[in-house]
PDB file of N, CA and C in Angstrom:
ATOM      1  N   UNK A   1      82.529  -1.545  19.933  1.00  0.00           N
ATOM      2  CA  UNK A   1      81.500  -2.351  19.326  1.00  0.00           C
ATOM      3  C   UNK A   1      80.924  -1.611  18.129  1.00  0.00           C
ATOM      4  N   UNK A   2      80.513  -2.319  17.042  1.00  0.00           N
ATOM      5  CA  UNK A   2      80.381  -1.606  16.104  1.00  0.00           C
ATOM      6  C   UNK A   2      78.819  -1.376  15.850  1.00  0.00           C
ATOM      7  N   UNK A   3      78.382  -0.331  15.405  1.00  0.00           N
ATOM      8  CA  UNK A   3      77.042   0.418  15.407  1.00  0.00           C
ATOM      9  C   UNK A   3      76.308   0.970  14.171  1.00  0.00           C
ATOM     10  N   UNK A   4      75.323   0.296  13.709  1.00  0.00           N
ATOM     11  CA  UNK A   4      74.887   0.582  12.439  1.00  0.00           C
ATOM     12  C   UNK A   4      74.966   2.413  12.145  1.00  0.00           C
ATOM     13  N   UNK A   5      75.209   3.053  11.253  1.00  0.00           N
ATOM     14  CA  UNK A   5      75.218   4.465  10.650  1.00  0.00           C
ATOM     15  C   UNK A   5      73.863   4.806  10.066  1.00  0.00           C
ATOM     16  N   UNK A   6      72.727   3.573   9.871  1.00  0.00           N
ATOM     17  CA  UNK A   6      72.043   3.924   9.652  1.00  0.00           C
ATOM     18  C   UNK A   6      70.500   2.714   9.916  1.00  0.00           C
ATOM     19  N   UNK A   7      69.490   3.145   9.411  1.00  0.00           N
ATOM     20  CA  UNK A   7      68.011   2.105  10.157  1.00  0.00           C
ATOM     21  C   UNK A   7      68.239   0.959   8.701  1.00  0.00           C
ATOM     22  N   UNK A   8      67.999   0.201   9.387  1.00  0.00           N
ATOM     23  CA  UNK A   8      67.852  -1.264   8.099  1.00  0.00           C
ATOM     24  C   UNK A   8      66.073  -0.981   7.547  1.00  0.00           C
ATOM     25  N   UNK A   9      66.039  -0.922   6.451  1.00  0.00           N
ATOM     26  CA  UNK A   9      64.422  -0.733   6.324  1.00  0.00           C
ATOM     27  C   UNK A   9      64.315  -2.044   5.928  1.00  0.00           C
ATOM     28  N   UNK A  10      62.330  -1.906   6.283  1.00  0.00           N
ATOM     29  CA  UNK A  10      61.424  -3.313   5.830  1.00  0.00           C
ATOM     30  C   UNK A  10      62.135  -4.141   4.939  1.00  0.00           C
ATOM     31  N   UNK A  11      62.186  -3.237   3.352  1.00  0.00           N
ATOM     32  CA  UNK A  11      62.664  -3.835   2.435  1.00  0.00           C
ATOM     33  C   UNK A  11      63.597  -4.763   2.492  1.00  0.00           C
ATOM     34  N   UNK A  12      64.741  -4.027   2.989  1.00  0.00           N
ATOM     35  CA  UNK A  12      65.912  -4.801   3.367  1.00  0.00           C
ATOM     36  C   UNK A  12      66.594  -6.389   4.064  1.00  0.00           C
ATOM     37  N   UNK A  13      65.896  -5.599   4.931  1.00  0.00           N
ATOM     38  CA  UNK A  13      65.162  -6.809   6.171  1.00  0.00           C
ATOM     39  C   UNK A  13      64.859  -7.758   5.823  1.00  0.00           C
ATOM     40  N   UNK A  14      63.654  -7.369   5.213  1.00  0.00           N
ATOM     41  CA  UNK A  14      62.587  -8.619   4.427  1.00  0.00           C
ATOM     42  C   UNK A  14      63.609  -9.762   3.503  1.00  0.00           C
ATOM     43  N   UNK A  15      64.208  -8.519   2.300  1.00  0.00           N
ATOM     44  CA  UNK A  15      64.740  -9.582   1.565  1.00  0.00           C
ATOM     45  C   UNK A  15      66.346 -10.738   2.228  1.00  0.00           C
ATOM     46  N   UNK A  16      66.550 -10.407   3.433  1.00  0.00           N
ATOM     47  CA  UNK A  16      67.382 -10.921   3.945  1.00  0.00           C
ATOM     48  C   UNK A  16      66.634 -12.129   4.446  1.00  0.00           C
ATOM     49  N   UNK A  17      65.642 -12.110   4.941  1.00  0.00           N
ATOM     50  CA  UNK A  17      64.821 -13.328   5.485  1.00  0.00           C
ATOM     51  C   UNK A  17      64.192 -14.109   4.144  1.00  0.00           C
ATOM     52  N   UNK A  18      64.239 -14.213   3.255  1.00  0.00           N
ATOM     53  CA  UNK A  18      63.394 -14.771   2.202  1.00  0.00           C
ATOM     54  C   UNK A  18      63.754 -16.431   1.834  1.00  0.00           C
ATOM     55  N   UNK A  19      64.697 -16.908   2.613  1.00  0.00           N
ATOM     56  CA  UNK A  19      65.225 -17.926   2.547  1.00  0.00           C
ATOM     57  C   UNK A  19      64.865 -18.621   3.863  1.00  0.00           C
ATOM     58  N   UNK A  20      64.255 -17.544   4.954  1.00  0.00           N
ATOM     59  CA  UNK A  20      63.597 -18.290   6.213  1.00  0.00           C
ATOM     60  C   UNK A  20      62.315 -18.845   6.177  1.00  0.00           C
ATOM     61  N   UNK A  21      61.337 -19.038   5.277  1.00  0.00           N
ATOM     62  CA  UNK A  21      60.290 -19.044   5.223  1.00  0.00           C
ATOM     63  C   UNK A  21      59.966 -21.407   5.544  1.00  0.00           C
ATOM     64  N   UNK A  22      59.286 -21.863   5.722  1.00  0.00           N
ATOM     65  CA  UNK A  22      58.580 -22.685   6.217  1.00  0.00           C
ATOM     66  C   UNK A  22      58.137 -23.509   5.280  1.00  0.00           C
ATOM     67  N   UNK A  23      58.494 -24.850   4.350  1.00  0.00           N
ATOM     68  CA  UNK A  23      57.705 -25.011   2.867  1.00  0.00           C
ATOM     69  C   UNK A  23      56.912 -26.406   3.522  1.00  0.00           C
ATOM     70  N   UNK A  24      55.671 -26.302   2.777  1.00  0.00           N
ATOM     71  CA  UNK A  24      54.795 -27.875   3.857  1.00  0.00           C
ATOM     72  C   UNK A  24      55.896 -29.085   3.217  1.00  0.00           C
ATOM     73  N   UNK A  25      55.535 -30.001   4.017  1.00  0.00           N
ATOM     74  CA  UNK A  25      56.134 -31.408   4.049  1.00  0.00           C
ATOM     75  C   UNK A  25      55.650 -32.101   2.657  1.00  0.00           C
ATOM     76  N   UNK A  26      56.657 -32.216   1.876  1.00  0.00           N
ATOM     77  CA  UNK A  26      56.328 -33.086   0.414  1.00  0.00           C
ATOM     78  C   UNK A  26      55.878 -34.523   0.658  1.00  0.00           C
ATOM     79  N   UNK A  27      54.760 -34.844   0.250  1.00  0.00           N
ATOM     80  CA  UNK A  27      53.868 -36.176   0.373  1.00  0.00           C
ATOM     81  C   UNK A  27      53.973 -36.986  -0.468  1.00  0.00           C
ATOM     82  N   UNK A  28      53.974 -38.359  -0.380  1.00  0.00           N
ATOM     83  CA  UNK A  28      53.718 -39.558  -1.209  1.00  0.00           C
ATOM     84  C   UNK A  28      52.721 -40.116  -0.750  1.00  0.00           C
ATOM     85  N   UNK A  29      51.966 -41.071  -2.118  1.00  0.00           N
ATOM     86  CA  UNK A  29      50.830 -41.772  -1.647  1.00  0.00           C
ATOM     87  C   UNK A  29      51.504 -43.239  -1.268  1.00  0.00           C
ATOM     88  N   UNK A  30      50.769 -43.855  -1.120  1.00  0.00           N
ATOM     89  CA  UNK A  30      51.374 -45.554   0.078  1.00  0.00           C
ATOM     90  C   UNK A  30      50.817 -46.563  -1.088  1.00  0.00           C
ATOM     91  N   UNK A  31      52.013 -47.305  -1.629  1.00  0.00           N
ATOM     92  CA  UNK A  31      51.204 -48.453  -2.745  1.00  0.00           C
ATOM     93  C   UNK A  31      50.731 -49.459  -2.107  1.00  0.00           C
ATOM     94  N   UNK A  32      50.824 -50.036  -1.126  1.00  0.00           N
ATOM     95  CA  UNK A  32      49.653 -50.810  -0.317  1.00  0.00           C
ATOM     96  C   UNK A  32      48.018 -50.188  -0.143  1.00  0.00           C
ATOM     97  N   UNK A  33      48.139 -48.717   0.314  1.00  0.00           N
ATOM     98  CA  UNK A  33      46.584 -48.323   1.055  1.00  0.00           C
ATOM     99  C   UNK A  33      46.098 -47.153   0.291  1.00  0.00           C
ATOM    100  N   UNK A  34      47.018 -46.672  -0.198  1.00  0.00           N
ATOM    101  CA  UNK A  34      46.589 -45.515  -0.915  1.00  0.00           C
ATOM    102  C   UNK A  34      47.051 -44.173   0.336  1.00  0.00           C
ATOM    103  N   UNK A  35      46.925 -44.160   1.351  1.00  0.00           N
ATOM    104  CA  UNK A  35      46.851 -42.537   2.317  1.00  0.00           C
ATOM    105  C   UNK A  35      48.431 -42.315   1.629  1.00  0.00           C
ATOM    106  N   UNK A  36      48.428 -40.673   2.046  1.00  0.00           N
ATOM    107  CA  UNK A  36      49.516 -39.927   2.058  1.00  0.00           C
ATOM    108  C   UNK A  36      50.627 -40.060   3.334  1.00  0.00           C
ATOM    109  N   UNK A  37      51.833 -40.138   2.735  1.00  0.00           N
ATOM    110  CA  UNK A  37      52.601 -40.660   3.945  1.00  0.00           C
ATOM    111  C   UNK A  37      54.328 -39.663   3.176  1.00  0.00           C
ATOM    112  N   UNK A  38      54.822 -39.737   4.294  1.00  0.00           N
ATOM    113  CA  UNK A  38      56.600 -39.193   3.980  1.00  0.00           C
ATOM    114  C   UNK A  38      57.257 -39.903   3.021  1.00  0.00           C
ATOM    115  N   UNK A  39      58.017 -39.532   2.041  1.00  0.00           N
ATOM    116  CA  UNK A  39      58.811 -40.423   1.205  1.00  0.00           C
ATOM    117  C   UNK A  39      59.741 -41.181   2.065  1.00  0.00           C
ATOM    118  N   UNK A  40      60.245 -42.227   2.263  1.00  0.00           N
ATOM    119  CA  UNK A  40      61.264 -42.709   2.825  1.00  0.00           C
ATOM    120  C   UNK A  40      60.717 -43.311   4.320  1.00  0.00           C
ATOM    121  N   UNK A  41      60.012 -43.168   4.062  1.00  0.00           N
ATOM    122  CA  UNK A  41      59.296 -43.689   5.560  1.00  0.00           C
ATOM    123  C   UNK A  41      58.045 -44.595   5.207  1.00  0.00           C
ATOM    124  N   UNK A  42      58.152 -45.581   6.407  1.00  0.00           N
ATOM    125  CA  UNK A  42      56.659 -46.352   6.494  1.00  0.00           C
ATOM    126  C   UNK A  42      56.087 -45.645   6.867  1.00  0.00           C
ATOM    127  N   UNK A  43      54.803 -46.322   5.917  1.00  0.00           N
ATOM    128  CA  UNK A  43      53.186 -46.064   6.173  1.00  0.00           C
ATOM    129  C   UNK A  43      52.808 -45.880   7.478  1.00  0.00           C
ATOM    130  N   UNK A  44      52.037 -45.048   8.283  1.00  0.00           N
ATOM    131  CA  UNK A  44      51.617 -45.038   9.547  1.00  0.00           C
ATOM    132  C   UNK A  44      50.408 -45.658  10.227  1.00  0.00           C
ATOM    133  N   UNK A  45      49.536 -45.555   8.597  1.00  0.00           N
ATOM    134  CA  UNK A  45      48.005 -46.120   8.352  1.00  0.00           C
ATOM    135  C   UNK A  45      48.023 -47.831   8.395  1.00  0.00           C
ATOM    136  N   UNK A  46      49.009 -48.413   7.259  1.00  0.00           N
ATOM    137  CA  UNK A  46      49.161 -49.943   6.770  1.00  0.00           C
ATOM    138  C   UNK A  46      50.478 -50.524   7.811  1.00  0.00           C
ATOM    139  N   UNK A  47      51.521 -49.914   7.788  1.00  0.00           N
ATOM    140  CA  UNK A  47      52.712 -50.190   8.374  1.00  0.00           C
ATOM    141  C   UNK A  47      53.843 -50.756   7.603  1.00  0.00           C
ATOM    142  N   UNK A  48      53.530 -50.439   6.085  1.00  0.00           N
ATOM    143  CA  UNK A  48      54.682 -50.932   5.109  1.00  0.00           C
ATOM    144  C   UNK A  48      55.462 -50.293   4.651  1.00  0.00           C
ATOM    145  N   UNK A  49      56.962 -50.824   4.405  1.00  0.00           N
ATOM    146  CA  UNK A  49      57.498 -49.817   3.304  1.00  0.00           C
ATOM    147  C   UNK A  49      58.359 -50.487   2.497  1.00  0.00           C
ATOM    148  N   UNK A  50      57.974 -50.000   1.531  1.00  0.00           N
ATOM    149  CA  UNK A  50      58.705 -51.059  -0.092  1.00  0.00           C
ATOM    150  C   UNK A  50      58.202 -52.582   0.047  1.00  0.00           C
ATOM    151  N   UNK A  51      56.809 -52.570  -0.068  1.00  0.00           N
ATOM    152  CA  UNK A  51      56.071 -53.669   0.296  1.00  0.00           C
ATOM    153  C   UNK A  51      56.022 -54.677   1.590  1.00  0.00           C
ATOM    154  N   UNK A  52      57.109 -54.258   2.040  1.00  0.00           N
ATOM    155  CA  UNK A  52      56.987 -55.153   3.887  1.00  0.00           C
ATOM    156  C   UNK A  52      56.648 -55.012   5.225  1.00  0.00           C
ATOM    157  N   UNK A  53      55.946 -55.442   5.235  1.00  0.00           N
ATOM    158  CA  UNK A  53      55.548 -55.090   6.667  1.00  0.00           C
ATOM    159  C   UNK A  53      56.348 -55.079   7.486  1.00  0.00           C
ATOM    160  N   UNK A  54      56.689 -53.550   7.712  1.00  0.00           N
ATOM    161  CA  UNK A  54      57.915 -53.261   8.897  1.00  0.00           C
ATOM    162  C   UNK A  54      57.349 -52.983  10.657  1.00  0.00           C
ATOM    163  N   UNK A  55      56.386 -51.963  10.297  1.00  0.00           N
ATOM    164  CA  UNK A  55      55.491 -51.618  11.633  1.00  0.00           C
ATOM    165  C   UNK A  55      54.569 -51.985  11.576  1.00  0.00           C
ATOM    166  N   UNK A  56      53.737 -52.753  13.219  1.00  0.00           N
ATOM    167  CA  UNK A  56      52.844 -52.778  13.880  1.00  0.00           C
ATOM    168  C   UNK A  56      52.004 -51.519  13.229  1.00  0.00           C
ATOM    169  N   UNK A  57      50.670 -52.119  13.200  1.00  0.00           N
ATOM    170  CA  UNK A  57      49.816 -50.575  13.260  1.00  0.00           C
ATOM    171  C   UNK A  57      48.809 -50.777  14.501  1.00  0.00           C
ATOM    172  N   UNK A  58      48.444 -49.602  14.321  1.00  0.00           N
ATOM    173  CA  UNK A  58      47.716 -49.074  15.864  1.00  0.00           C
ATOM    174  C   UNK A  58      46.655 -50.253  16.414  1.00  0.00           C
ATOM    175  N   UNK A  59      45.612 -50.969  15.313  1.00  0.00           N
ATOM    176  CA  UNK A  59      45.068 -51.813  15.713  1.00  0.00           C
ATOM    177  C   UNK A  59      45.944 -53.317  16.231  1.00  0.00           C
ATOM    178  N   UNK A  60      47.031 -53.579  15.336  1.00  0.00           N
ATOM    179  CA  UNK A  60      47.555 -54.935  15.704  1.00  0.00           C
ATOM    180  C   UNK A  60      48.356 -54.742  17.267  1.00  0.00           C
ATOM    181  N   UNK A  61      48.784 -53.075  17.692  1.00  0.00           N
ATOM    182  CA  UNK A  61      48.813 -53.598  19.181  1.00  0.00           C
ATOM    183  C   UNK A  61      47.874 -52.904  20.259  1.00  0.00           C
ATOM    184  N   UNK A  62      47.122 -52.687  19.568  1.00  0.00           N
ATOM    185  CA  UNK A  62      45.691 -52.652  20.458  1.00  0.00           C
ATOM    186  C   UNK A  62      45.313 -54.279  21.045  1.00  0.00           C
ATOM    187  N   UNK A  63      45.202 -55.051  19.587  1.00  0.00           N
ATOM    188  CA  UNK A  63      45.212 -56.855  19.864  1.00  0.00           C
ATOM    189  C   UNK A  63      45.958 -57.059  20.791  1.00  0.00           C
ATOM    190  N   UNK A  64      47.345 -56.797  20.225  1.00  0.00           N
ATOM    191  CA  UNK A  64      47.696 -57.110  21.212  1.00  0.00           C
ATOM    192  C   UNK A  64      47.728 -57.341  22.993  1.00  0.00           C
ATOM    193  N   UNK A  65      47.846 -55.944  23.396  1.00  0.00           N
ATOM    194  CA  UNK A  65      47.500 -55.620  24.576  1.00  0.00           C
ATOM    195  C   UNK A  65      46.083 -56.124  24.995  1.00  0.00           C
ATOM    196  N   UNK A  66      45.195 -56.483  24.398  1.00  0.00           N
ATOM    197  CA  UNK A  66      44.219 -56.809  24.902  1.00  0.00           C
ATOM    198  C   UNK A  66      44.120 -58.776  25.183  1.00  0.00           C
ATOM    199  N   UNK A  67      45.297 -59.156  24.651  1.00  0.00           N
ATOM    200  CA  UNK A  67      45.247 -60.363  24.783  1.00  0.00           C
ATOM    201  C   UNK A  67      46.140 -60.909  25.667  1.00  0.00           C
ATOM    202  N   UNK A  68      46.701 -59.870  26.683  1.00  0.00           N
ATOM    203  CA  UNK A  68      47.765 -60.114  27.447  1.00  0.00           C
ATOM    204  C   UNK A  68      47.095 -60.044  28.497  1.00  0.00           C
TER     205      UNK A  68
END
């Protein structure tokens, strides 16, 4: 099995990981409501995307359920 000859320093290390790092989630605003939402995805707030109402939002099945 093969066995390093020598210690990997910080430096080294480090710059080997510099491509692991975590970048926040890129945002769009919603042309129906205005909130910030995922590109490519419906609204979570309104429930539209590319002007249609695709999803239920939280209040319309709240109605719902309450009328059942």
């Amino acid at each position: 099995m093969a066995v390093p000859k020598h210690k990997t320093s910080k430096s080294k290390r480090d710059k080997r990981r510099t491509h692991q790092k975590i970048d926040a989630p890129i945002l769009g605003t919603c042309a129906q409501c205005g909130e910030r939402k995922l590109p490519h995805n419906a609204c979570p707030n309104c429930g539209t995307y590319k002007g249609r109402k695709v999803v239920p939002t939280k209040d319309e099945l709240s109605v719902k359920k309450d009328a059942k």
